[in-house]
Protein backbone atom coordinates (compact mmCIF):
# COMPACT_ATOMS: atom_id res chain seq x y z
CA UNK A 1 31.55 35.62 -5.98
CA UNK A 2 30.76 37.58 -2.87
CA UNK A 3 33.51 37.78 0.27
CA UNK A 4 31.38 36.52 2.70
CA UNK A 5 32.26 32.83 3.18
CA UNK A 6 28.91 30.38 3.77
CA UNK A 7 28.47 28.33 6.39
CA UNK A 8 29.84 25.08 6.25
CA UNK A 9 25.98 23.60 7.71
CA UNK A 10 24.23 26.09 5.14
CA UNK A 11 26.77 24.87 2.12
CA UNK A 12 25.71 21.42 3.04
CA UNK A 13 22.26 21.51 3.22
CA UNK A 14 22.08 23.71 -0.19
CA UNK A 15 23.89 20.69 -2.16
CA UNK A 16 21.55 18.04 -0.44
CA UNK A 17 18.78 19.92 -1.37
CA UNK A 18 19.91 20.13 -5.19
CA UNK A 19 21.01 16.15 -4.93
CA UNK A 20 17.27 14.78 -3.16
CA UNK A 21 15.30 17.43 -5.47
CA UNK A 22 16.68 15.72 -8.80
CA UNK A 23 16.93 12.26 -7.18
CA UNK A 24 12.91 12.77 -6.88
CA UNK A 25 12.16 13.82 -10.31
CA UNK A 26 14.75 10.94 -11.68
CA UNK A 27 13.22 8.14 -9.85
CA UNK A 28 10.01 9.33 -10.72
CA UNK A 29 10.75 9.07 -14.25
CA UNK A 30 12.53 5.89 -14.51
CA UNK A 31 9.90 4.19 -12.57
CA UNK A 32 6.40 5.61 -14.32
CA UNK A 33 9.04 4.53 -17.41
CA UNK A 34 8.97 0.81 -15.84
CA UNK A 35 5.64 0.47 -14.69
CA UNK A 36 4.45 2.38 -17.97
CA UNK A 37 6.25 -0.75 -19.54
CA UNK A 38 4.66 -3.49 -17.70
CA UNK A 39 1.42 -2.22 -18.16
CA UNK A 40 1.67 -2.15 -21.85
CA UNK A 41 2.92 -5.47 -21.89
CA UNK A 42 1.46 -7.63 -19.00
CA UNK A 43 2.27 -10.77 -20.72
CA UNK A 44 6.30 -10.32 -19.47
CA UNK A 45 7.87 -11.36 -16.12
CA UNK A 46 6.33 -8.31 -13.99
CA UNK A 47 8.16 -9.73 -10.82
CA UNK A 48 11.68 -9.82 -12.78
CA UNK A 49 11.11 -6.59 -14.25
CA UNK A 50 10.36 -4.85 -10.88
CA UNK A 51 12.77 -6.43 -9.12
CA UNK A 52 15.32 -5.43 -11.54
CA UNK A 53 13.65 -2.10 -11.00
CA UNK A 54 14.82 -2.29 -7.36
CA UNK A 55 18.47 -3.50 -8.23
CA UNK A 56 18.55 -0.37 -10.86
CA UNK A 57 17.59 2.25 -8.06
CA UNK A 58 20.55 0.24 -5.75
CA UNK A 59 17.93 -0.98 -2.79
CA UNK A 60 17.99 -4.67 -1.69
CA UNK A 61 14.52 -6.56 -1.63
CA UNK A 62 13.89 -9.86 0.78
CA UNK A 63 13.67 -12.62 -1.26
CA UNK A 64 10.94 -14.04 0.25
CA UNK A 65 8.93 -10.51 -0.39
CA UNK A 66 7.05 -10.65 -3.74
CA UNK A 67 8.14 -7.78 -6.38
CA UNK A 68 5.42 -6.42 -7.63
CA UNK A 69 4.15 -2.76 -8.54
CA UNK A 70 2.28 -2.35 -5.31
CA UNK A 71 5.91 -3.27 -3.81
CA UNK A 72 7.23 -0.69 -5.85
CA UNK A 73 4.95 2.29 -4.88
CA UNK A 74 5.23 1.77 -1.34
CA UNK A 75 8.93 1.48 -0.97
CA UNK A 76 10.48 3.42 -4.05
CA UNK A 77 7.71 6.18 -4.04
CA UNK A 78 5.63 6.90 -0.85
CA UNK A 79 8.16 5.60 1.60
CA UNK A 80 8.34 8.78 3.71
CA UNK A 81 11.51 7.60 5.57
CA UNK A 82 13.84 6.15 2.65
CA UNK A 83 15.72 8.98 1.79
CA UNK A 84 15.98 6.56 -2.04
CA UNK A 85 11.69 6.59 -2.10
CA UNK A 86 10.35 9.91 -4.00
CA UNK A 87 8.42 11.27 -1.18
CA UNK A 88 11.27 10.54 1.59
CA UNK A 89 13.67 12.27 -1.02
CA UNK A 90 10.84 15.51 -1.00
CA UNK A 91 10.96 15.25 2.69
CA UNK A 92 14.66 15.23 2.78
CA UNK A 93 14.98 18.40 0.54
CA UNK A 94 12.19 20.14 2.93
CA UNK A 95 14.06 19.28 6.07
CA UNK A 96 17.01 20.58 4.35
CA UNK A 97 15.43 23.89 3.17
CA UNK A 98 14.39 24.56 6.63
CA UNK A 99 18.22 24.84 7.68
CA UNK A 100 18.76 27.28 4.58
CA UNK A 101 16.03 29.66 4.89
CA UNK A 102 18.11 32.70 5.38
CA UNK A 103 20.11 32.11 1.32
CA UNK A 104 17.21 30.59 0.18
CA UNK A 105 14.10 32.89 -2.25
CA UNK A 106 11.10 33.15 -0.43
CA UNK A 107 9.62 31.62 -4.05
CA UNK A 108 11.99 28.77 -3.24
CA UNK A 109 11.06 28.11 -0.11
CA UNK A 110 7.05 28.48 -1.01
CA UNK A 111 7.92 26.26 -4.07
CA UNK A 112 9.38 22.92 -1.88
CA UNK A 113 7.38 24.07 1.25
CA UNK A 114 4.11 23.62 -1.16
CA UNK A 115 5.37 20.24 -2.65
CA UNK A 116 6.04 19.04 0.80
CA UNK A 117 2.70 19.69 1.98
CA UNK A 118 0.41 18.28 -0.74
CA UNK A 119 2.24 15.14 -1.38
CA UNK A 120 -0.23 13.50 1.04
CA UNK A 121 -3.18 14.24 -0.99
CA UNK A 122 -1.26 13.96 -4.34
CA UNK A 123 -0.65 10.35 -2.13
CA UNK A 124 -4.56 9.71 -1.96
CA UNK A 125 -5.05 11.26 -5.60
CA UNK A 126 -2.76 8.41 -6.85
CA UNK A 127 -4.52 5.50 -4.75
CA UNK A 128 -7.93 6.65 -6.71
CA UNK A 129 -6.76 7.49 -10.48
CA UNK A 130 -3.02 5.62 -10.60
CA UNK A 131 0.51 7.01 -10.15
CA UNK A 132 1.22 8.81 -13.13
CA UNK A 133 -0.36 11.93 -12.01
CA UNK A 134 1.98 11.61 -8.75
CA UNK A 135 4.64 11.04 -11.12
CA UNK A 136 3.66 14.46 -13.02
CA UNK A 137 3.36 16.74 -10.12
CA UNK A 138 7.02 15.73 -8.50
CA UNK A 139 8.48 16.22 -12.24
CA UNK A 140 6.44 19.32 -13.13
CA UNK A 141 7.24 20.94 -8.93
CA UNK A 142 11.11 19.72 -9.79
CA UNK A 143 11.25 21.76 -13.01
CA UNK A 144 9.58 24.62 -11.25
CA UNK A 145 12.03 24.65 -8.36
CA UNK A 146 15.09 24.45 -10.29
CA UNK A 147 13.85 27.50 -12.16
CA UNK A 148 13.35 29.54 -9.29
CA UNK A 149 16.76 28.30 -7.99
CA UNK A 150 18.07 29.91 -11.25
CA UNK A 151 16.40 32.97 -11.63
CA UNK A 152 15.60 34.19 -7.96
CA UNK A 153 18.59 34.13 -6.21
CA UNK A 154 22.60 35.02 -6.89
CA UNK A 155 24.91 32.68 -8.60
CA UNK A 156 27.28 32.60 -5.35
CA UNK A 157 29.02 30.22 -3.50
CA UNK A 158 25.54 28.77 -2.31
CA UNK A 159 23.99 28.35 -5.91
CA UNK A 160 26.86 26.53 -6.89
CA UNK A 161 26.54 24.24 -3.92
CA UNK A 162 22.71 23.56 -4.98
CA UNK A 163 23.97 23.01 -8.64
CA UNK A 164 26.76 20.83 -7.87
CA UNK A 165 24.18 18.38 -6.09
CA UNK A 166 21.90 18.80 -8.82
CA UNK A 167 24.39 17.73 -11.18
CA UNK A 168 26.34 15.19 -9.14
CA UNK A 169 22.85 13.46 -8.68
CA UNK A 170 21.99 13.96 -12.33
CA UNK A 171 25.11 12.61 -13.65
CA UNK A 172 23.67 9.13 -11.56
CA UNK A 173 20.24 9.22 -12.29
CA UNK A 174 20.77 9.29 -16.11
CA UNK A 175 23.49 6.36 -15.94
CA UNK A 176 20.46 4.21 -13.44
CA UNK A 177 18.61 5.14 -16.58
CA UNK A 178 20.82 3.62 -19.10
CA UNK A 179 21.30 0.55 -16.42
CA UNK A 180 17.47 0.13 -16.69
CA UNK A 181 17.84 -0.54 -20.47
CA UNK A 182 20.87 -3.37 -20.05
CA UNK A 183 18.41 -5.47 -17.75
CA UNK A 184 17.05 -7.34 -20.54
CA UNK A 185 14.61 -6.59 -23.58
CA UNK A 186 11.32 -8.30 -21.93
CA UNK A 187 11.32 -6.61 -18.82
CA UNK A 188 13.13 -3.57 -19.43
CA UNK A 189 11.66 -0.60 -21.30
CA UNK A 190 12.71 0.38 -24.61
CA UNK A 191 15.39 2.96 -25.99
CA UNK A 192 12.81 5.35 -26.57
CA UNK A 193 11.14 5.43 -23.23
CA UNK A 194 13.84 6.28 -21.63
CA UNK A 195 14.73 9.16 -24.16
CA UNK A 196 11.30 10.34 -23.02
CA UNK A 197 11.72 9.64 -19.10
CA UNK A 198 14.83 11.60 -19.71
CA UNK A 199 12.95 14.34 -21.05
CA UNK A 200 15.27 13.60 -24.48
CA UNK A 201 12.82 12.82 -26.71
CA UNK A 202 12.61 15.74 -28.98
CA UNK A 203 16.14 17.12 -28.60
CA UNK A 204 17.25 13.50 -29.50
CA UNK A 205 14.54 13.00 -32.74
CA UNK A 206 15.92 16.82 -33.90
CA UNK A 207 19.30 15.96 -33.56
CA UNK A 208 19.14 12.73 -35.05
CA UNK A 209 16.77 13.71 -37.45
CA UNK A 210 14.33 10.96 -36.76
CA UNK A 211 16.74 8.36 -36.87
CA UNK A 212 17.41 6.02 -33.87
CA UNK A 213 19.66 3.30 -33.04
CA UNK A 214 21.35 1.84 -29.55
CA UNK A 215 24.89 3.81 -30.27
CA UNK A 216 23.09 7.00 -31.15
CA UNK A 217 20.79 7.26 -28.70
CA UNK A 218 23.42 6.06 -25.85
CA UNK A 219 25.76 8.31 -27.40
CA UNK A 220 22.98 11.16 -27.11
CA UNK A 221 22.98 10.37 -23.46
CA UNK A 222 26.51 9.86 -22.82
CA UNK A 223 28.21 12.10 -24.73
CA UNK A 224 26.23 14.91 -25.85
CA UNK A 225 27.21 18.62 -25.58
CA UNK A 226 24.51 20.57 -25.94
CA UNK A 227 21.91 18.53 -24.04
CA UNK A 228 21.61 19.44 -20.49
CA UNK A 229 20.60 15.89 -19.43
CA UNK A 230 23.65 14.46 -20.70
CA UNK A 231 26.36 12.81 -18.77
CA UNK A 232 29.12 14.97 -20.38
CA UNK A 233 27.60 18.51 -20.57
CA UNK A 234 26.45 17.53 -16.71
CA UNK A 235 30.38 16.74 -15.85
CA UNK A 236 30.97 20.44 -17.40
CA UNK A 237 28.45 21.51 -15.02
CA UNK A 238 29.25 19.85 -11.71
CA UNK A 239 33.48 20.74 -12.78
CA UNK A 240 32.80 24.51 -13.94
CA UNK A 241 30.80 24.50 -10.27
CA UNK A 242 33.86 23.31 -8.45
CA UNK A 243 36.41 25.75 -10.11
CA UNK A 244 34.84 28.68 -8.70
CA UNK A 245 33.73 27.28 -5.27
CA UNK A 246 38.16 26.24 -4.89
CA UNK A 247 39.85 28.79 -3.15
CA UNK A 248 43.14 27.75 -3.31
CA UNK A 249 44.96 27.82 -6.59
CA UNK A 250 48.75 26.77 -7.38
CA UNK A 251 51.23 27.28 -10.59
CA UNK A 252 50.58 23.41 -11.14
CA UNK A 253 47.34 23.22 -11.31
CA UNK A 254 44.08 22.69 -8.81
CA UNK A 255 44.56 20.40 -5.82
CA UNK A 256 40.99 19.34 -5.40
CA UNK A 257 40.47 15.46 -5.42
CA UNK A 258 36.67 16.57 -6.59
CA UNK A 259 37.83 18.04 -9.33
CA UNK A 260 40.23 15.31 -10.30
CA UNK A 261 37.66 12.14 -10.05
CA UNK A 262 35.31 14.27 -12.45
CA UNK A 263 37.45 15.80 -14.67
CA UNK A 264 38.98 11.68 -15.29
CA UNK A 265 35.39 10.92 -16.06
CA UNK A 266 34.73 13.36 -18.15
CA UNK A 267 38.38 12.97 -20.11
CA UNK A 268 36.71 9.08 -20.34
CA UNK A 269 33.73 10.05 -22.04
CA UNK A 270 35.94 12.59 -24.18
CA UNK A 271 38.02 10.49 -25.84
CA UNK A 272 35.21 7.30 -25.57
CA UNK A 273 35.53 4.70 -29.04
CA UNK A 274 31.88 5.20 -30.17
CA UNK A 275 32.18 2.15 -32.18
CA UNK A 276 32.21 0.28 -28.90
CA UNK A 277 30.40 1.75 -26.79
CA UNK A 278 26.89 -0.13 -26.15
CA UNK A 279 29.42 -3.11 -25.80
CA UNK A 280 31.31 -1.32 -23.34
CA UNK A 281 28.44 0.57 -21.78
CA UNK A 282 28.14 -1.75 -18.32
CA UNK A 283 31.22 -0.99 -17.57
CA UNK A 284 31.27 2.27 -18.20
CA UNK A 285 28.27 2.88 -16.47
CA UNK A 286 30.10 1.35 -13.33
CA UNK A 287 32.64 3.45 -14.05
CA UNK A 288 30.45 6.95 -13.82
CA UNK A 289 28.41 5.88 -10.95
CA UNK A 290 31.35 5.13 -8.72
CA UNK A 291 32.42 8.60 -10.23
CA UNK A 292 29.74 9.94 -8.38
CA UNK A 293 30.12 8.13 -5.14
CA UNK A 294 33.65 9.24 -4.97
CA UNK A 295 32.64 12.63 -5.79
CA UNK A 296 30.62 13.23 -3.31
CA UNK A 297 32.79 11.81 -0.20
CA UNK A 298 35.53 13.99 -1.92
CA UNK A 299 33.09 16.73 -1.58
CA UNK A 300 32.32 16.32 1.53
CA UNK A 301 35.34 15.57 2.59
CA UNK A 302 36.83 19.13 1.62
CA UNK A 303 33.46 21.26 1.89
CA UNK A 304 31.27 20.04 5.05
CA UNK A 305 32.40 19.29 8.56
CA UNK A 306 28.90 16.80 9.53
CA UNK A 307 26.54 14.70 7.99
CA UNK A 308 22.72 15.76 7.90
CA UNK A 309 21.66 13.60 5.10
CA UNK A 310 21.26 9.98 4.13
CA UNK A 311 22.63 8.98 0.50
CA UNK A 312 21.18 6.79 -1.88
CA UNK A 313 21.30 2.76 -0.07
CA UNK A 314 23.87 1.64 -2.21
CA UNK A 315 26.42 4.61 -1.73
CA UNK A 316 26.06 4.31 2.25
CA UNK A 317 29.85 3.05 3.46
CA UNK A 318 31.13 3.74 0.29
């Protein structure tokens, strides 16, 4: 790691970026997942199902407001101003950049400068031919950042800043993925199109050699070492980050409280009885998101001195 310290502002804005970047490409999978589902099967509750979809993604929706897709494309996906909406994520992680341009790649910036500025005619494109190609471009422009991220700058103290977001924001998106499945069978989709909204699909049928049932497939989620996706092997991630960005070490062990909430979650999932485990997934699913929350204030808390961006709704006061 390199002896020049980073700036507490520029440390900040790096893991934001990583957290709103993979908060865009995992709520635009888990809802073209949901509205895929409705539109296969229009004779279900569409109403329940999308306003389960806005319980699932932790925003509150009037009562009196009807649920219904259109409802769900302009407040969870072209909302420009709710940091939770795709777009206001994008617009978060541009804002973001801007404050970061001198440890950011110039392919970086290019890369989420570019997404920024087309995702009002990628807005228009979707109004004409439907969301899904909306839904592609903020998946395919999230894979391609997170590459760059990788490959065109140094793993220092501000790449693991942008991966710790990532994964912190991963760790949630997969387990509001899993939630989407407990919300019932008729309005929720199925186990396999969330494997596929989790980009799982083929790393799941190879491993389970084209077998599937609910404990494998949550297990393959959950639990999996291998699979990048996966809550465990994400906990690695987000923990292996943490190590190296501690500076302070003692002969009993590290004192961060970061550290300590992930590493319990991960112990969880460690020594988790698979024979229970889609029984005792709700709870467990609690369990990791509230990981997450705590995470991040602890991250915060010991990393950054201000606050420049807006968490999901449902972590604000937390």
């Amino acid at each position: 790691m390199s002896d020049q310290r980073l700036l507490s502002r520029v440390a900040e804005s790096l893991y934001w970026i990583g957290r709103y970047v993979e908060r865009a490409d995992g709520t635009a999978r888990i809802i073209n997942a949901y509205i895929h589902r409705i539109a296969e099967n229009p004779f279900n509750d569409a109403e329940s199902a999308c306003r389960s979809l806005f319980a699932i993604l932790g925003i509150e929706l009037d009562e009196d407001r009807p649920a219904t897709t259109d409802v769900v494309l302009e407040d969870l996906v072209f909302s420009p101003e709710s940091p939770s909406a795709i777009t206001g994520s994008l617009r978060a992680a541009y804002e973001n950049a801007r404050r970061s341009r001198e440890v950011i790649s110039s392919e970086m910036w290019v890369c989420i400068n570019g997404t920024y500025d087309e995702l009002t005619a990628r807005h228009r494109q979707a109004r004409r031919v439907g969301a899904a190609s909306y839904f592609k471009f903020v998946s395919d422009r999230a894979a391609l950042f997170a590459g760059l991220s990788d490959a065109t700058i140094s793993h220092d103290e501000g790449w693991h800043f942008l991966v710790l977001g990532r994964s912190i924001e991963r760790v949630d998106m997969t387990c509001r993925l899993l939630d989407a499945q407990l919300v019932g069978i008729n309005n929720s989709p199925d186990w396999l199109t969330l494997l596929r909204a989790a980009g799982a699909m083929e790393s799941y049928l190879r491993e389970s050699r084209g077998s599937a049932s609910s404990e494998s497939l949550a297990s393959f989620l959950l639990l999996d070492r291998l699979f990048p996706r996966s809550v465990y092997h994400t906990l690695n991630v987000a923990d292996n980050s943490l190590e190296l960005l501690t500076t302070t070490h003692s002969r009993v062990g590290d004192t961060s409280n970061a550290r300590r909430t992930i590493g319990r979650a991960r112990n969880r999932l460690e020594y988790l009885e698979l024979a229970t485990l889609v029984a005792d997934l709700p709870e467990l699913l609690d369990f990791i998101e509230q990981t997450c929350a705590s995470a991040n204030d602890e991250i915060t808390a010991r990393y950054f001195r201000q606050v420049i961006a807006e968490p999901w709704a449902s972590e604000a006061g937390v």
